[in-house]
N, C-alpha and C. Protein backbone atom coordinates (compact mmCIF):
# COMPACT_ATOMS: atom_id res chain seq x y z
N UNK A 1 0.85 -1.18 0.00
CA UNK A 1 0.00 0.00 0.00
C UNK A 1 0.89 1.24 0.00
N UNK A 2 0.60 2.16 -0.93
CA UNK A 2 1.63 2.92 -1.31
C UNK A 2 0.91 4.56 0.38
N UNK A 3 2.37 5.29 0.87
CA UNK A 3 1.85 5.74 1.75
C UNK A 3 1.60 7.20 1.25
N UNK A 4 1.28 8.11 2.10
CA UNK A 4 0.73 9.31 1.44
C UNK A 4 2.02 10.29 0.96
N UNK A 5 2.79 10.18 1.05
CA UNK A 5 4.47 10.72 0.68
C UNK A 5 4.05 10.24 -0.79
N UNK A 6 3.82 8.93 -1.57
CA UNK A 6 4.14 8.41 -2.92
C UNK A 6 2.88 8.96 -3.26
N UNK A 7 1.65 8.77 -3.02
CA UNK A 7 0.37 9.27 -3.43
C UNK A 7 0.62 10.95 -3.91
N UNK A 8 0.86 11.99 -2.78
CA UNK A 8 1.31 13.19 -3.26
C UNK A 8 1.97 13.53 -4.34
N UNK A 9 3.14 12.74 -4.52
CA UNK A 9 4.21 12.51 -5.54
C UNK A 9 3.40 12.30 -6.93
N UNK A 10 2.40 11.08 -7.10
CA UNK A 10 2.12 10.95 -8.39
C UNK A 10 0.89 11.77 -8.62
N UNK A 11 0.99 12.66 -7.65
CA UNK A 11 -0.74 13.44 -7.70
C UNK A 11 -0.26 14.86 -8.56
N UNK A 12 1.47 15.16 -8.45
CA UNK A 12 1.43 16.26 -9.18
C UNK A 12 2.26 16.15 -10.81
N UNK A 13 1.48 16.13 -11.68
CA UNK A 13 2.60 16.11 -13.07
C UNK A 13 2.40 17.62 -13.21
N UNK A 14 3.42 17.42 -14.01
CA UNK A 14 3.91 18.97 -14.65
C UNK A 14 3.33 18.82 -15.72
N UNK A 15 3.22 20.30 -16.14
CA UNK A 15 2.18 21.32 -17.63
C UNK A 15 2.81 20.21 -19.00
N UNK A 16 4.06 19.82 -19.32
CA UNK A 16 4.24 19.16 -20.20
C UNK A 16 3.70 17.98 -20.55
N UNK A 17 4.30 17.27 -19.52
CA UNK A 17 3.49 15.95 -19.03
C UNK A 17 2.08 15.44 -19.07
N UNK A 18 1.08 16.58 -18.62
CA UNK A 18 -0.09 16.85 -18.65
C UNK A 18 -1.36 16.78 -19.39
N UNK A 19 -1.98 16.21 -19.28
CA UNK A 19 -3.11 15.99 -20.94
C UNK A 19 -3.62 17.49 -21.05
N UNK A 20 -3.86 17.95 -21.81
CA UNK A 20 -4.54 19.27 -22.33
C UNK A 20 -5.49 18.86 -23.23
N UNK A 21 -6.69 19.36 -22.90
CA UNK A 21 -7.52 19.32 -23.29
C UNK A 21 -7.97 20.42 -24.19
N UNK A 22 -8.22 20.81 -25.90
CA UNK A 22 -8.20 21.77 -26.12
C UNK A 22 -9.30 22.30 -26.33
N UNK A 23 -9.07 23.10 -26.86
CA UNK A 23 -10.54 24.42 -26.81
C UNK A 23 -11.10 23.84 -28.35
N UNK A 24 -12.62 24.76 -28.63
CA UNK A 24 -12.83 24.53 -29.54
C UNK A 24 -12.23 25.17 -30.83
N UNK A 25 -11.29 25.89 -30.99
CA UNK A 25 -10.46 26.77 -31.99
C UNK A 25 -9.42 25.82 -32.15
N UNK A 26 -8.47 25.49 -30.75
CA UNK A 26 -7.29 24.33 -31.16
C UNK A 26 -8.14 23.49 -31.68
N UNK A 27 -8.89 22.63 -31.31
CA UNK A 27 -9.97 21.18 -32.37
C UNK A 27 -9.67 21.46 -33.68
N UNK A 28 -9.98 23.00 -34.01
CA UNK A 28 -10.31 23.02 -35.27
C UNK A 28 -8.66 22.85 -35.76
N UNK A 29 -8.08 23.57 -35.20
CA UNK A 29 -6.62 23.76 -35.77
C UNK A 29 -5.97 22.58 -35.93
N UNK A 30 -6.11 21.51 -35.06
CA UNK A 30 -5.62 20.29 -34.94
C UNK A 30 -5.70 19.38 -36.04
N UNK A 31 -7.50 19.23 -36.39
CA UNK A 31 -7.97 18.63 -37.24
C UNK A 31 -7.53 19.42 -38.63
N UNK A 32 -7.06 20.79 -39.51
CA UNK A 32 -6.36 21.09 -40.34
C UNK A 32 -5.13 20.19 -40.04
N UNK A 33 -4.34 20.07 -39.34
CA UNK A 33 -3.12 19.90 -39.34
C UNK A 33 -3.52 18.35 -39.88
N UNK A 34 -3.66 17.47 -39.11
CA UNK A 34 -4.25 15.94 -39.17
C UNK A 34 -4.29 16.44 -40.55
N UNK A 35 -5.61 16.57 -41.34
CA UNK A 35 -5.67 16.79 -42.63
C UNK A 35 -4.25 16.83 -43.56
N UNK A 36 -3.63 18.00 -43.09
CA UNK A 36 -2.48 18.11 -44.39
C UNK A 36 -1.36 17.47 -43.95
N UNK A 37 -0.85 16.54 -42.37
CA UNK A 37 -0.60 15.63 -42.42
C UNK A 37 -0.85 14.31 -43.15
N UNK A 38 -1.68 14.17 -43.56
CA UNK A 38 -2.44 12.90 -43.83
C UNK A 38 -2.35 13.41 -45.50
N UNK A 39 -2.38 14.32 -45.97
CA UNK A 39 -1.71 14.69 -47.39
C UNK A 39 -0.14 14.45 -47.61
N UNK A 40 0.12 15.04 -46.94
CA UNK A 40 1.75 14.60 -47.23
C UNK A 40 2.47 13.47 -46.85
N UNK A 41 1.56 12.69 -45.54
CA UNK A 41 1.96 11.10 -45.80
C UNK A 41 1.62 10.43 -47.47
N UNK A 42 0.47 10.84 -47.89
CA UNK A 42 -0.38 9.93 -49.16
C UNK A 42 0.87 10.58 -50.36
N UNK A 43 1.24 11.92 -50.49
CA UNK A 43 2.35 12.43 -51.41
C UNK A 43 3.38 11.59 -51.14
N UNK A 44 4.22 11.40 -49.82
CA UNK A 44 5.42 10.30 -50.09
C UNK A 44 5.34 8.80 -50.24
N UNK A 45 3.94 8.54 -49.71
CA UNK A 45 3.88 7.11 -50.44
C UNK A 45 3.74 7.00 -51.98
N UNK A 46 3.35 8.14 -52.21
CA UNK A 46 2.92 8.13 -53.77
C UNK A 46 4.25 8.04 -54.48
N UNK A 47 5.39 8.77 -54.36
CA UNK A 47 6.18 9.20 -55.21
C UNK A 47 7.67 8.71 -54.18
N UNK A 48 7.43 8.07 -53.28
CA UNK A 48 8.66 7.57 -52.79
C UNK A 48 8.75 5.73 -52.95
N UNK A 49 9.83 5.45 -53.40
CA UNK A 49 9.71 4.06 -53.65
C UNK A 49 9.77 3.23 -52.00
N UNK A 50 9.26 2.10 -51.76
CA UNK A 50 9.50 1.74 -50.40
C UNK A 50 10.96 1.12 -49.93
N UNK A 51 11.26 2.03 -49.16
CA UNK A 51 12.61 2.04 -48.70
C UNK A 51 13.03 2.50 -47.38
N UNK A 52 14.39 2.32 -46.64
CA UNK A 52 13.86 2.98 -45.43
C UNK A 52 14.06 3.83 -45.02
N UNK A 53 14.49 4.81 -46.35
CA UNK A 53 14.67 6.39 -46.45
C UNK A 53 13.03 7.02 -46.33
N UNK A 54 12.05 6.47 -47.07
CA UNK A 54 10.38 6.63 -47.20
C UNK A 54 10.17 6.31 -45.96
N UNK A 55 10.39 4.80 -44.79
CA UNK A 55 10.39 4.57 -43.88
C UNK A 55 10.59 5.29 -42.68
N UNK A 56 11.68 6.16 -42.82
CA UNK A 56 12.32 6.99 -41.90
C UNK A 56 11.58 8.40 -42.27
N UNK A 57 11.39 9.02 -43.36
CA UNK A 57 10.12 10.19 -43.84
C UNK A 57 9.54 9.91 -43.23
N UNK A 58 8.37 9.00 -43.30
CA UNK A 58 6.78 8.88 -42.85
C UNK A 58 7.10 8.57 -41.01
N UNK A 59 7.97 8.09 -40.65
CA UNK A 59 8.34 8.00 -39.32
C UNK A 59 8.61 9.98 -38.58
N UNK A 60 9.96 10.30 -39.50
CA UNK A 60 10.00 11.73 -39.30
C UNK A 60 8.44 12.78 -39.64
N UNK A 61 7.99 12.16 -40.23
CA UNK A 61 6.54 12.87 -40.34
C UNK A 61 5.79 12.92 -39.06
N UNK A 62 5.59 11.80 -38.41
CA UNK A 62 4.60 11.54 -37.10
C UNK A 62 5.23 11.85 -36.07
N UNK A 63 6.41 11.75 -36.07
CA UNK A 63 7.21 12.89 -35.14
C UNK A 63 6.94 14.48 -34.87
N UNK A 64 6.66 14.89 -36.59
CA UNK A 64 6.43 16.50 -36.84
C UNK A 64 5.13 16.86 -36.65
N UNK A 65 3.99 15.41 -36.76
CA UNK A 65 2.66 16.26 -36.46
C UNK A 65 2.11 16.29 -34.92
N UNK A 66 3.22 15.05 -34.02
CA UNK A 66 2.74 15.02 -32.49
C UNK A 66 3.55 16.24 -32.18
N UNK A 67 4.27 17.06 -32.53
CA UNK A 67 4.88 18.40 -32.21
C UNK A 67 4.08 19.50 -32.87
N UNK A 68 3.45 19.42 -33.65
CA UNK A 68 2.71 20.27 -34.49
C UNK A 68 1.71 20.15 -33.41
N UNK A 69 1.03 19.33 -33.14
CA UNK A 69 -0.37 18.94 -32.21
C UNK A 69 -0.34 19.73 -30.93
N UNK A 70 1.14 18.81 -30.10
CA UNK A 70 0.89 19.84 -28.73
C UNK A 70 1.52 20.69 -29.04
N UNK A 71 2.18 21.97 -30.08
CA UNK A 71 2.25 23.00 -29.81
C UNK A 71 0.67 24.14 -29.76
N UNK A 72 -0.09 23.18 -30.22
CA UNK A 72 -1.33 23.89 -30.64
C UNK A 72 -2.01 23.90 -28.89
N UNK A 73 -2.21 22.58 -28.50
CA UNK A 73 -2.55 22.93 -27.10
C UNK A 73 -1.86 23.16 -26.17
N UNK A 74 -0.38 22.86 -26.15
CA UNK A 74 0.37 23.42 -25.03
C UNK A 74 0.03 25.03 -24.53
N UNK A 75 0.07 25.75 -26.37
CA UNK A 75 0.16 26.75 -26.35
C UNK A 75 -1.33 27.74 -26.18
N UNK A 76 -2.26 27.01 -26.21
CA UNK A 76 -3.67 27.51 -26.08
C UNK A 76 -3.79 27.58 -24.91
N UNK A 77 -4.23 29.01 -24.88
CA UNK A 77 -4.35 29.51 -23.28
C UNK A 77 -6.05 28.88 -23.11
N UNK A 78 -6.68 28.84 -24.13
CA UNK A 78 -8.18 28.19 -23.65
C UNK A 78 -8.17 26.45 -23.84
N UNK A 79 -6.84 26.14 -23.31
CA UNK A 79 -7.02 24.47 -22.87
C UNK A 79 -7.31 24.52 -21.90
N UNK A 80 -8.01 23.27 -21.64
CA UNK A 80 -8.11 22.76 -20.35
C UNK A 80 -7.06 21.75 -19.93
N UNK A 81 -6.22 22.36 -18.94
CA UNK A 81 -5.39 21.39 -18.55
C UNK A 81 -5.88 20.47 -17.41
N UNK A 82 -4.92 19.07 -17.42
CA UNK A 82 -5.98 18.33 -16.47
C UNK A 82 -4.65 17.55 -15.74
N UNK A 83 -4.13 17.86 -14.50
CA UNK A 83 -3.34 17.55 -13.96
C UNK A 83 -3.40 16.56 -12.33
């Protein structure tokens, strides 16, 4: 049974860490991004042969849109953060 010292401990995450919940303006912004993510994955499958240069693209891609994503709610002052 964990005592109230460890309970406290996992009771506080930090703003990064944190789920954010966004507003209805980030939604919208998010879902553009998703969108022209989801274009420029379908462009390098199209015109990149499979390799693990294309492999490592579409990898470096989902890297760029989970940074694209929470900069949208990190940075929205009308998130709801939920800590």
């Amino acid at each position: 049974m964990a005592d109230d010292t460890e309970c406290e401990e996992r009771a506080h995450i930090d703003k990064p860490f944190a789920y954010h919940k966004p507003s209805d303006d980030g939604h919208r912004r998010i879902t553009r991004l998703r969108e022209d993510f989801s274009r420029v994955k379908a462009s390098i499958e199209r015109n990149c042969p499979e390799s693990r240069q294309r492999s490592v693209a579409l990898t470096e891609l989902e890297t760029a849109a989970m940074w694209a994503i929470k900069a949208v709610v990190f940075n929205d002052p009308a998130s709801e953060v939920e800590r």
